[in-house]
Structure formats: C-alpha cells, structure tokens
Protein backbone atom coordinates (compact mmCIF):
# COMPACT_ATOMS: atom_id res chain seq x y z
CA UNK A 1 304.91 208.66 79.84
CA UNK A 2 306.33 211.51 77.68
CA UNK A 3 309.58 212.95 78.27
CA UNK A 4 308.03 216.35 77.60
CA UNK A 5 304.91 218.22 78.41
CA UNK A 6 302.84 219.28 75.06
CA UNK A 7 301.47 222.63 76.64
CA UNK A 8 303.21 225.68 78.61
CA UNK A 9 301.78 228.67 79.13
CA UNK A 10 303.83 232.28 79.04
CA UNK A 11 306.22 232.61 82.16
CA UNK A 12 305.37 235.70 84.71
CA UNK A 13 306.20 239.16 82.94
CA UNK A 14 304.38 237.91 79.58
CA UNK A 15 300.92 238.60 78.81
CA UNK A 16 298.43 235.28 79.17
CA UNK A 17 297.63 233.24 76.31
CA UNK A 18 295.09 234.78 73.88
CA UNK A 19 291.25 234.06 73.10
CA UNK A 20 289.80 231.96 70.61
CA UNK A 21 289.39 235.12 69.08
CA UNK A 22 292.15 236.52 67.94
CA UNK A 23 292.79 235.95 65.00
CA UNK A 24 296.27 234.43 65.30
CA UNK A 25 296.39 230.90 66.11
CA UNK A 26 292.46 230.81 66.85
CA UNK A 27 292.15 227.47 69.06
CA UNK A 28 294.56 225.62 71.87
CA UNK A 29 296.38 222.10 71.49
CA UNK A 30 293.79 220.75 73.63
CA UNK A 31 291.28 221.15 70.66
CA UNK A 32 293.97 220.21 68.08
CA UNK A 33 294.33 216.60 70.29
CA UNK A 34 290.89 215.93 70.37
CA UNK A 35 290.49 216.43 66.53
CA UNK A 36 292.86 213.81 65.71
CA UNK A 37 292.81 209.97 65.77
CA UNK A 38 293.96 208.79 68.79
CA UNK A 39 295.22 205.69 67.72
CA UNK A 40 298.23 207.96 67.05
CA UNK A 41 298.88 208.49 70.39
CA UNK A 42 299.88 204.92 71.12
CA UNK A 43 303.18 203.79 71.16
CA UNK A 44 304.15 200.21 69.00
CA UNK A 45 307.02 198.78 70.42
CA UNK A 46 307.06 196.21 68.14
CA UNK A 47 306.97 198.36 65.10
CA UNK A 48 310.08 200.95 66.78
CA UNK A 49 312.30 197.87 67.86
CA UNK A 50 312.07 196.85 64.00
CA UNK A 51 313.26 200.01 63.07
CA UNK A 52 316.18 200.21 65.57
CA UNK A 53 317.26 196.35 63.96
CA UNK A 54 317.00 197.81 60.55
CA UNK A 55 319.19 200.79 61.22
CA UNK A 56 321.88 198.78 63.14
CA UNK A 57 321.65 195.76 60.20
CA UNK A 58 322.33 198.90 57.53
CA UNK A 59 325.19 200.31 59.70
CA UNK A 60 326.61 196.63 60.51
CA UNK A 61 326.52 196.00 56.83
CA UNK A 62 328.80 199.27 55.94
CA UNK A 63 330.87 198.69 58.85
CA UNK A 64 332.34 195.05 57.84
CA UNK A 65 332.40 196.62 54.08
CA UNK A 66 334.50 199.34 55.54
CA UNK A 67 336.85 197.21 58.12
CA UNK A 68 337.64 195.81 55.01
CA UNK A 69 338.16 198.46 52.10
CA UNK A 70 339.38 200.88 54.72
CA UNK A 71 342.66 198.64 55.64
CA UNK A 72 343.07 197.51 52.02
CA UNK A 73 343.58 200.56 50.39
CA UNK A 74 345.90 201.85 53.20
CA UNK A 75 343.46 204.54 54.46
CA UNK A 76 343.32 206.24 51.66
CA UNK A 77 341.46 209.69 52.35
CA UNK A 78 338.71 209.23 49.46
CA UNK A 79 337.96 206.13 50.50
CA UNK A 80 337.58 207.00 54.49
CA UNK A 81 335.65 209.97 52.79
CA UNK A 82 332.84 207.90 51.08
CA UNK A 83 332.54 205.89 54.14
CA UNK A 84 332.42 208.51 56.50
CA UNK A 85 329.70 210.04 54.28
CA UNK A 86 327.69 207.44 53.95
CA UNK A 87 328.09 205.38 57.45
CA UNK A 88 327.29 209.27 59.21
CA UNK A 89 323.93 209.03 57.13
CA UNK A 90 323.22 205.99 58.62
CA UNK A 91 324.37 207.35 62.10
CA UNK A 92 321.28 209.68 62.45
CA UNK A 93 318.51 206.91 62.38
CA UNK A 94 319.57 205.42 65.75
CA UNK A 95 320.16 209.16 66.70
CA UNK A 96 316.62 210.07 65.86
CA UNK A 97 315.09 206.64 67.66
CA UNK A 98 316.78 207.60 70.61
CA UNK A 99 315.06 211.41 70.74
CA UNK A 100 312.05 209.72 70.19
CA UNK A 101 312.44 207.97 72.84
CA UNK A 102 313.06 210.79 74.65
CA UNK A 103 309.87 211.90 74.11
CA UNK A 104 308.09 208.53 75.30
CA UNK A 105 307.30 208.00 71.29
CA UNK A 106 308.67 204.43 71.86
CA UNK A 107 306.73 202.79 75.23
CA UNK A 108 304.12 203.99 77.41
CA UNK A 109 306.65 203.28 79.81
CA UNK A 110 308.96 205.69 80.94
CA UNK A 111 312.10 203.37 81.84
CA UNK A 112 311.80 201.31 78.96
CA UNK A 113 312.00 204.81 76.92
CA UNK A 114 315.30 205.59 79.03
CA UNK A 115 316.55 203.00 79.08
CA UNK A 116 316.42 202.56 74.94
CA UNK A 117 317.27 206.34 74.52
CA UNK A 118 320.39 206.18 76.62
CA UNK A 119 321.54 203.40 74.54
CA UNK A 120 321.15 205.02 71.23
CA UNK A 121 322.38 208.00 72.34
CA UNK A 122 325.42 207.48 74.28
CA UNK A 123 327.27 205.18 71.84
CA UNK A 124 326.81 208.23 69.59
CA UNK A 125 328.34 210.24 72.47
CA UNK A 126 325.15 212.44 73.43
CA UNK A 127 324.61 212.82 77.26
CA UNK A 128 321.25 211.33 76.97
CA UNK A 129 319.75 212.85 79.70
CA UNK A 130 321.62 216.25 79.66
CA UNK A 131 320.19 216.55 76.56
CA UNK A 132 316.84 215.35 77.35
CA UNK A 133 316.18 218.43 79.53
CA UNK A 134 317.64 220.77 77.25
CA UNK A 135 315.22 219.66 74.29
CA UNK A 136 312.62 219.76 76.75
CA UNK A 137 313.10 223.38 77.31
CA UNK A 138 313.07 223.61 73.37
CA UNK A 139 309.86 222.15 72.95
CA UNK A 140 308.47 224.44 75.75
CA UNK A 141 309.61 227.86 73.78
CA UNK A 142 310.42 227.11 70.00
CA UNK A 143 311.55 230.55 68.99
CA UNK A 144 311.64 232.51 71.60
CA UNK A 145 314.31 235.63 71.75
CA UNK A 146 314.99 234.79 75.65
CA UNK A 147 314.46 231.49 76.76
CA UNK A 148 314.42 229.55 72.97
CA UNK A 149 317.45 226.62 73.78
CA UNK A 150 319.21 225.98 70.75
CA UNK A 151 319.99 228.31 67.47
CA UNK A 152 318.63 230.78 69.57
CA UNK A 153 319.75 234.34 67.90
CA UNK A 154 320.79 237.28 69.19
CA UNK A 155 318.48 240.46 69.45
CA UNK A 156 319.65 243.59 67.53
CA UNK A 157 320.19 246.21 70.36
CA UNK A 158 320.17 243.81 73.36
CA UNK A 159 323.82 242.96 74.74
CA UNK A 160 327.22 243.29 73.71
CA UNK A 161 328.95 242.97 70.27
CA UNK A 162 332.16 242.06 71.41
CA UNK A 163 333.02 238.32 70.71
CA UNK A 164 335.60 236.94 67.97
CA UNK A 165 332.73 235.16 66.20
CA UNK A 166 330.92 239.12 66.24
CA UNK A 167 334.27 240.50 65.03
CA UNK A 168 334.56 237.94 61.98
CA UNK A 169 330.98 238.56 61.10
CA UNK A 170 331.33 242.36 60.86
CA UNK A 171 334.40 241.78 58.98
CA UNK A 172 332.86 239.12 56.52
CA UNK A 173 329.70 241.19 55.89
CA UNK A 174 331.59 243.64 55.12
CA UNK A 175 333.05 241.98 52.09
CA UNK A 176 330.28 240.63 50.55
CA UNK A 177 327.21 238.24 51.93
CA UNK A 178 328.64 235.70 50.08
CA UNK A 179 331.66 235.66 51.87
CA UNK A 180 329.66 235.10 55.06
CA UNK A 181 327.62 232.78 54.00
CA UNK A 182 330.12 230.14 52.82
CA UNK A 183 332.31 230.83 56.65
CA UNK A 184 329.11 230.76 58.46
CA UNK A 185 328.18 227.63 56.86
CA UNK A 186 331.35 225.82 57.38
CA UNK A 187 331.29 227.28 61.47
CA UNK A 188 327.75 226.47 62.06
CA UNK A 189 328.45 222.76 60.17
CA UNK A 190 332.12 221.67 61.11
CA UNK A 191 332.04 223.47 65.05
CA UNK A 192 328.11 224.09 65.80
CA UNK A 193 327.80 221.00 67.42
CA UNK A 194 330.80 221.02 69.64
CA UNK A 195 329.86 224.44 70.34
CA UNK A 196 326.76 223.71 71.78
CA UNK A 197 326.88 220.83 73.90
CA UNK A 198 330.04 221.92 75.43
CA UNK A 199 330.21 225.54 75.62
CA UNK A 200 326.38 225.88 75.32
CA UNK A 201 326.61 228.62 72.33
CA UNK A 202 323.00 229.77 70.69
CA UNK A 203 321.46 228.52 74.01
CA UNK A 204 318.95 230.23 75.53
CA UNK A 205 319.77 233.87 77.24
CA UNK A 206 317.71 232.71 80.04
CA UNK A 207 320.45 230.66 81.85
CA UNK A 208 322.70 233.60 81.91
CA UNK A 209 326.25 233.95 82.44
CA UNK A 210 326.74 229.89 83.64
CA UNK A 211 325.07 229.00 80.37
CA UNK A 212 323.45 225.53 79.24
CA UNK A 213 326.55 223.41 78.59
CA UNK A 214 326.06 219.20 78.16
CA UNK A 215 328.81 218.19 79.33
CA UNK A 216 330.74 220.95 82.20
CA UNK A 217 327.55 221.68 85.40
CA UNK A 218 326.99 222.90 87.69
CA UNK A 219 325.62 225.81 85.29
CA UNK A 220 322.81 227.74 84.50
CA UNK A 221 320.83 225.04 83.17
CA UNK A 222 321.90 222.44 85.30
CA UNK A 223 322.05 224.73 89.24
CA UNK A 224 323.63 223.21 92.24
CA UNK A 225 320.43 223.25 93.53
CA UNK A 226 318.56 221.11 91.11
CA UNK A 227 319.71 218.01 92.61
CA UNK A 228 317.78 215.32 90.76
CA UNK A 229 318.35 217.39 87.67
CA UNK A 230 322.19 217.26 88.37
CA UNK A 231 322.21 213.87 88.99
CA UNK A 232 320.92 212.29 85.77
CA UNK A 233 323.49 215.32 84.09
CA UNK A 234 326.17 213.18 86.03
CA UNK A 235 325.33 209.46 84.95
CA UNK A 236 324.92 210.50 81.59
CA UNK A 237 328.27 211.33 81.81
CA UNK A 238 329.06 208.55 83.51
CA UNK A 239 327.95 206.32 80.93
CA UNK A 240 329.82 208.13 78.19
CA UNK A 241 332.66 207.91 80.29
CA UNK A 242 332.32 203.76 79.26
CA UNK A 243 331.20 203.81 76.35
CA UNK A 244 334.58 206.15 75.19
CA UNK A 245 336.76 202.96 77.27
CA UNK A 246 334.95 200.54 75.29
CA UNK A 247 335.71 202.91 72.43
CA UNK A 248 339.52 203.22 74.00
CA UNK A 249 339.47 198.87 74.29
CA UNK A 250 338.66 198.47 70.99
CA UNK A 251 341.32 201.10 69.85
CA UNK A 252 343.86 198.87 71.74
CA UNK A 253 342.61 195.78 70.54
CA UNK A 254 342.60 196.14 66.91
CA UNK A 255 344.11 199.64 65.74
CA UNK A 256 343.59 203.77 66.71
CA UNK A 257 343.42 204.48 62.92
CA UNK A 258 340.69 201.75 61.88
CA UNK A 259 338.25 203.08 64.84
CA UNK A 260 338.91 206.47 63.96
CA UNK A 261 337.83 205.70 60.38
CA UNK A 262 335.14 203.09 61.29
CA UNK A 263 333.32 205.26 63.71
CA UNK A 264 335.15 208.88 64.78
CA UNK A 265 334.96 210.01 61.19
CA UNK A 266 331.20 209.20 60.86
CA UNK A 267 330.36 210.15 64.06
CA UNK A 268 331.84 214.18 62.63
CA UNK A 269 329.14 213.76 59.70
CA UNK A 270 326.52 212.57 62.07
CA UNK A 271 327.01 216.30 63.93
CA UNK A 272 326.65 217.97 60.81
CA UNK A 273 323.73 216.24 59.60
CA UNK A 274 322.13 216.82 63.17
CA UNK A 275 323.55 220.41 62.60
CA UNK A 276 321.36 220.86 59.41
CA UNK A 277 318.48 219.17 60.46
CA UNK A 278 318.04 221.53 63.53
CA UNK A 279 318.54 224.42 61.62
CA UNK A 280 316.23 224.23 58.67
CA UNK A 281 313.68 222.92 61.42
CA UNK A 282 313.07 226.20 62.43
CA UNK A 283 315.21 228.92 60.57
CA UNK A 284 314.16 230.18 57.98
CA UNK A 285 314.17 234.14 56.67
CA UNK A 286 310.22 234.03 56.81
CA UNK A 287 309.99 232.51 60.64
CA UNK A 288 309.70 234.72 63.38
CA UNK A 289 310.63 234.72 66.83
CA UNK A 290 308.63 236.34 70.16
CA UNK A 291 309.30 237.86 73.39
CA UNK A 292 308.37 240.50 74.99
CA UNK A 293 308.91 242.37 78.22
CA UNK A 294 312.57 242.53 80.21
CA UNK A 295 315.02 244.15 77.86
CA UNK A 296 312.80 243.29 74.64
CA UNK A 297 309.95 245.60 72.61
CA UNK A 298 306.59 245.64 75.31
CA UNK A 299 304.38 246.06 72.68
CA UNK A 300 305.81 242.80 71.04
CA UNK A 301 303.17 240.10 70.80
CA UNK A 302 303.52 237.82 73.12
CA UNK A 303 304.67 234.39 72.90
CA UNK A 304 302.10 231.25 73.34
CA UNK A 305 303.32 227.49 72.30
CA UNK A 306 300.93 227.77 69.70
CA UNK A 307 302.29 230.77 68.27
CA UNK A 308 305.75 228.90 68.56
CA UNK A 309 305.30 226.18 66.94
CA UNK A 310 302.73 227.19 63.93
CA UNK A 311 304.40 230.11 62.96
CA UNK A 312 308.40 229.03 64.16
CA UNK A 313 308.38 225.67 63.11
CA UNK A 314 308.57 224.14 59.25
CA UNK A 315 308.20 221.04 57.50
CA UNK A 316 310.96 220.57 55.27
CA UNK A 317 309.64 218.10 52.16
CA UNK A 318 312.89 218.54 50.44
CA UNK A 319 314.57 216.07 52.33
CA UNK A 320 312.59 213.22 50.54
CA UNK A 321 313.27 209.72 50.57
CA UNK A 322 316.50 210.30 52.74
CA UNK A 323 314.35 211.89 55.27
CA UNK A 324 311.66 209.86 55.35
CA UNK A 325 313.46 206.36 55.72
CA UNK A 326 316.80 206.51 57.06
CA UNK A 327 316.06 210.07 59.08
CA UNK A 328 312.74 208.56 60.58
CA UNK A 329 311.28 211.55 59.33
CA UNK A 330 313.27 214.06 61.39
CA UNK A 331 312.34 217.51 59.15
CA UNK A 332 309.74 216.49 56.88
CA UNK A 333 306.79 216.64 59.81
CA UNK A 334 308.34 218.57 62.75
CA UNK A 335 305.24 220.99 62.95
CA UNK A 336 303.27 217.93 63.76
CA UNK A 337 306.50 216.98 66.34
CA UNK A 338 306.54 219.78 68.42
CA UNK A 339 302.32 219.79 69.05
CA UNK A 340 302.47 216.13 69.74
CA UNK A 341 306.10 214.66 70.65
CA UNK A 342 304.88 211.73 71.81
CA UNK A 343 303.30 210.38 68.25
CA UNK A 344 305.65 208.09 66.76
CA UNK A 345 307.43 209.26 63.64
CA UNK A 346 305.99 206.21 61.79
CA UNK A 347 302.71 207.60 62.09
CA UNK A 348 303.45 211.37 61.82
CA UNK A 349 302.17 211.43 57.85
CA UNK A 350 298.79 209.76 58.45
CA UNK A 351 299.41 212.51 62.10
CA UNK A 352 299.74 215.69 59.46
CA UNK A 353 297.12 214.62 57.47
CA UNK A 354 295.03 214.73 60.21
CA UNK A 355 296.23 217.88 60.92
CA UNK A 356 295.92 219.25 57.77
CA UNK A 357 292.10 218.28 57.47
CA UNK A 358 291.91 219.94 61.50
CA UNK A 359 293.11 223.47 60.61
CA UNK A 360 291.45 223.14 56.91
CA UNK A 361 287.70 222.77 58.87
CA UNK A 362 289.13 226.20 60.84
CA UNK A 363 290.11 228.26 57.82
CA UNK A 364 293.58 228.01 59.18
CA UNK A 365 295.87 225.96 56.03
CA UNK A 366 297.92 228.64 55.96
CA UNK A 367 299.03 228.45 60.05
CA UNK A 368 301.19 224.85 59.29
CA UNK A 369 304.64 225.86 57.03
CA UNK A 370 305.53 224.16 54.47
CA UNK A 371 308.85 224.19 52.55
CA UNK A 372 309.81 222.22 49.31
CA UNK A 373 313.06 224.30 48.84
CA UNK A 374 315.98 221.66 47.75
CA UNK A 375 318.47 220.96 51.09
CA UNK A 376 321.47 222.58 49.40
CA UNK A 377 319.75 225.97 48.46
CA UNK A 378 317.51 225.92 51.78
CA UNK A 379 321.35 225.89 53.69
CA UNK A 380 322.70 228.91 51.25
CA UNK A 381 319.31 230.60 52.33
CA UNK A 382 320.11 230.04 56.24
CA UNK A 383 323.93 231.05 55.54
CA UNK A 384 322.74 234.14 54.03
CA UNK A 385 321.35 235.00 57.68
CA UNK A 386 322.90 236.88 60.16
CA UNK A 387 323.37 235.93 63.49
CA UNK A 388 320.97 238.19 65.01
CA UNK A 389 317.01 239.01 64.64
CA UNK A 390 315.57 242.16 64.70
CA UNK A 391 312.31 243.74 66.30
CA UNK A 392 309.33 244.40 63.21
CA UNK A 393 306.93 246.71 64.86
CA UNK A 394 304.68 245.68 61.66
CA UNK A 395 304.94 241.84 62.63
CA UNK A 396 305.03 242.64 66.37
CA UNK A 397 307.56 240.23 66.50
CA UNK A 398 311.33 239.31 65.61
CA UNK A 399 312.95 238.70 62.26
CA UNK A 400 316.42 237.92 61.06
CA UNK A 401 318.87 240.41 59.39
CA UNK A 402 319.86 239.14 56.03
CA UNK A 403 322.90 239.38 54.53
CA UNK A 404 323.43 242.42 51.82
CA UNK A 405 320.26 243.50 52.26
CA UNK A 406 319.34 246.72 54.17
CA UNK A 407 317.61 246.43 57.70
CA UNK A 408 314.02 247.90 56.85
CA UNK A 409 312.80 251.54 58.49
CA UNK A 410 310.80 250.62 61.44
C-alpha cells in the first residue's frame, strides 16, 4: 500500500477543482492512470532488493579503499575530500530506495516498505517516519504559497521581514545579485538541510508558529493530539538514537577520526546533494506557485494537484548518467513521481513515455516541464532567486523575485 495518496482536492476556503474544460490542466489523474500501462503499477521486489545490494557493494567497495588510504596518508584533507565526495554520491542511492519505499514503490506490502525504508534511512540519520509524513504533505500541495512543506517561499507582502537571514539578504542584494547568489548558495547547500529537519525552515506556513521540525514535537506538524502520528515521530527517533550508539561503538572501537572521515564527512555531501536535488525539483524562475484566499490575492487561481504538479514540478535531464544510475532517477522523472509515487523508479522512463504519448493524444506536450540546463548553471539560476515569490495578476498565480532585476508593474 502507498505511503501517500495520489489525489487531494483543495482544502475549505479554496475554490473546487476545475472542469474538463478549462483550459488549464484539461483532465484529472484518474484519466492520466487509466491511460497508462499498468504493469507499472506493480512493485518488483526482486528487481529493488538488487538495487539496494548494488548500492551497498559500491559503498562497501569505497569504504575498505578509504579505511585504508584515509589512515595512510595521515588524514590528509584532500584525500578525506575525494572520499567524502565521492562516498556522499554513493550515499544518495540507498537514500532514494528508502523514499521509495516510502511511497510503497518497493512491496505491495506496507510493513515490508517500512520496514526497508527505516533501514535505509536511519543509518543515514533521517527520522524515517517523521519524514514520511512531512513528504506526504509535499506530495499533497507541491507549490503551494501556504501549506507547500519544503522550499516553500515566502509571499511578498504577507508577514514580517525581520529575521537575520532577511537582514543578510537585503544587505547582499544590495551589493550586487552576484553577491547573493554565491551566500545563498553556500546557506541553502552547507545549512539547508540542518535547517529543515530541525528547525523546520521553508516549511509550510500552515503549521504556524510550532512549525514542522523532524526531530523536536510536539509541534505544529506533529500536535499533542495526533497520537499515532506522534508516536511513529518518537520511534523514529528512537531508532536513530541506536543507530548514533552503534555509530558511538564503532567510534570507540576503532578511532573518532576514521568514522568521522569514513561516514560523518560523506554523510555532509549526502545533505547537499539531497539539498540540490530538492531544489531544482521544483524551483525554477519559470515555476509558479498557487494559493488563494486567507491573507493571499482572491482572485488568484486556485490550486488543484494537477495544477501542482504539471506546472510546479520539472524533470531535470541534466543530471544524466549520475542521475539515472546511482540517483535511481531522483530529478530526471519527478513529474511522473509526484502523479504516481508508487511506480518504481526503474520503470519511471518507459512511465514518462507513457505519459508523454497520454498528454500528446490531449494536445497537452507542453503541460510536462522539461529542463536540459547543465546542474552547475541550473544552481547559479536558483541562487539568483530571492527568497520570496510574488503575486502576477497576469499569471493569476505566484512567481519568484529575481535577483537585479526589477519586480514587474502589476
């Protein structure tokens, strides 16, 4: 059973989904489903398990390679450099397996998902649970101004302007967009992570004032109230808690310094990777985000899941070979991911070429994003943006500020 439900509707205050008709995304998901194969729908354990054995023989591999090069050349910082680099590469395959198997992409079973996701993802020190609900809520409004969990920007004329980090980007634009760019870059990639699952920053505006941390609940995301909610929140914490004394035991054992280098310093590259990979996913200059109603525009168009993920979503080709084999095709065919979470990402090409022949038979090509831009210039392009969208009556919907360039005359 999925993880997460492939359909939501507006939430009370928004205006109900619209027709067939309108022009905008002119069919539901249910029709999307039906057009495509449904052998896609059905999990291969056999085929995933492979995959997980292949990513931990690759990281097994660099590890004994780097117990011993590490030590020999008395920790020198290049060579704990190189290794980081590559062994945190290798960190986001099992990373990706396990949130596919929080989306049932592995078994039609729901423990056997769990209990494979928690694994992968707690010896890479993600709360798997925690964080299953949280992505949940991201796959149920990609994009959204108000209730969008993760890089979720600010709205220009809602809220306060008060913060350090609002301070330091006033400051920095006003020197140049370049000089916000390369700080924003290095925030977003060295901090972004920690930021988030701790503190819950760019999470959705919807949890309020308690915010949507990982790790510190009762909170907004995770209420007193929500008991079964707060309960997985606690044993995923509960199994981090051992897999950091196993981390601690081996740390003892053998040396502080070697696990740092062996699997603290690629775990820091894993977080940025997972840091980029999120971003270009759905931030782009181009992309637009929705809401409407509370403190937003009421005559913005309204936001439907379709509208989320066909116009707020993008497939990312630039990642290439890296992306497709050891990144179990994390940003090359998210559009595809976020209709259907449940298709495994071994099947998600032969998935988007279904797709692709779906939307072509509705005069609709142009509804699924594409993006060939090379990873380094795609980042400079997402550094360039601010941290905050702004309202397009034109668009009826949101779009980010850019640096050095003027906000356009509504």
């Amino acid at each position: 059973a999925a993880a997460v439900a492939t359909a939501a509707g507006p939430r009370a205050g928004e205006a109900a989904r619209p027709s067939r008709g309108d022009g905008d995304v002119p069919f539901f998901l249910s029709e999307v489903r039906a057009a495509l194969p449904q052998e896609l729908f059905v999990p291969d354990e056999g085929q995933f398990l492979q995959h997980v054995a292949v990513d931990y023989l690759r990281i097994a591999a660099l590890a004994a390679l780097g117990a011993a090069a590490i030590p020999a050349s008395d920790y020198n910082p290049l060579v704990i450099a190189v290794y980081a680099l590559l062994q945190g590469t290798l960190f986001v395959g099992p990373w990706e397996l396990g949130h596919q198997c929080n989306h049932g992409a592995f078994s039609s079973e729901r423990w056997a998902n769990d209990l494979l996701g928690a694994w992968l993802h707690t010896t890479l020190l993600m709360p798997y649970w925690s964080w299953q609900y949280s992505h949940a809520h991201h796959h149920k409004w990609p994009n959204h101004v108000h209730e969008g969990e993760g890089a979720c920007p600010k709205v220009a004329g809602v809220g306060g302007r008060s913060s350090g980090m609002d301070r330091l980007e006033a400051a920095l634009l006003e020197v140049g967009p370049e000089a916000w760019a390369v700080v924003h870059l290095l925030i977003v990639l060295v901090l972004g992570w920690w930021g988030y699952i701790f503190f819950g920053v760019s999470g959705a505006p919807a949890w309020g004032e308690k915010g949507s941390s990982l790790f510190f609940a009762p909170n907004g995301m995770f209420p007193a109230d929500r008991v079964k909610r707060l309960e997985q929140h606690r044993l995923s914490l509960l199994l981090l808690s051992a897999w950091v004394a196993c981390l601690a035991a081996a740390a003892w054992a053998w040396s502080p310094a070697l696990v740092g280098a062996l699997y603290v310093a690629p775990y820091l590259v894993c977080n940025m990777w997972l840091i980029v990979i999120v971003l270009l996913q759905h931030t782009k200059e181009d992309l637009p985000h929705f809401g409407s109603g509370e403190r937003y525009a009421p005559d913005a168009r309204p936001f439907t899941l379709e509208r989320g993920v066909f116009y707020g979503t993008v497939d990312r080709l630039g990642y290439g070979w890296l992306g497709s084999e050891l990144h179990h095709e994390a940003g090359k065919y998210h559009v595809l991911h976020h209709l259907f979470p449940q298709i495994p990402f071994f099947k998600a090409r032969a998935g988007t070429e279904a797709l692709d022949r779906f939307l072509a038979s509705r005069g609709c090509s142009h509804l699924r994003q594409v993006d060939e831009t090379p990873l380094p210039q795609a980042l400079w392009e997402v550094g360039l943006l601010q941290r905050e969208v702004s309202y397009s009556p034109t668009t009826g919907d949101y779009r980010y500020l850019v640096a050095g360039r003027p906000v356009a005359e509504p």
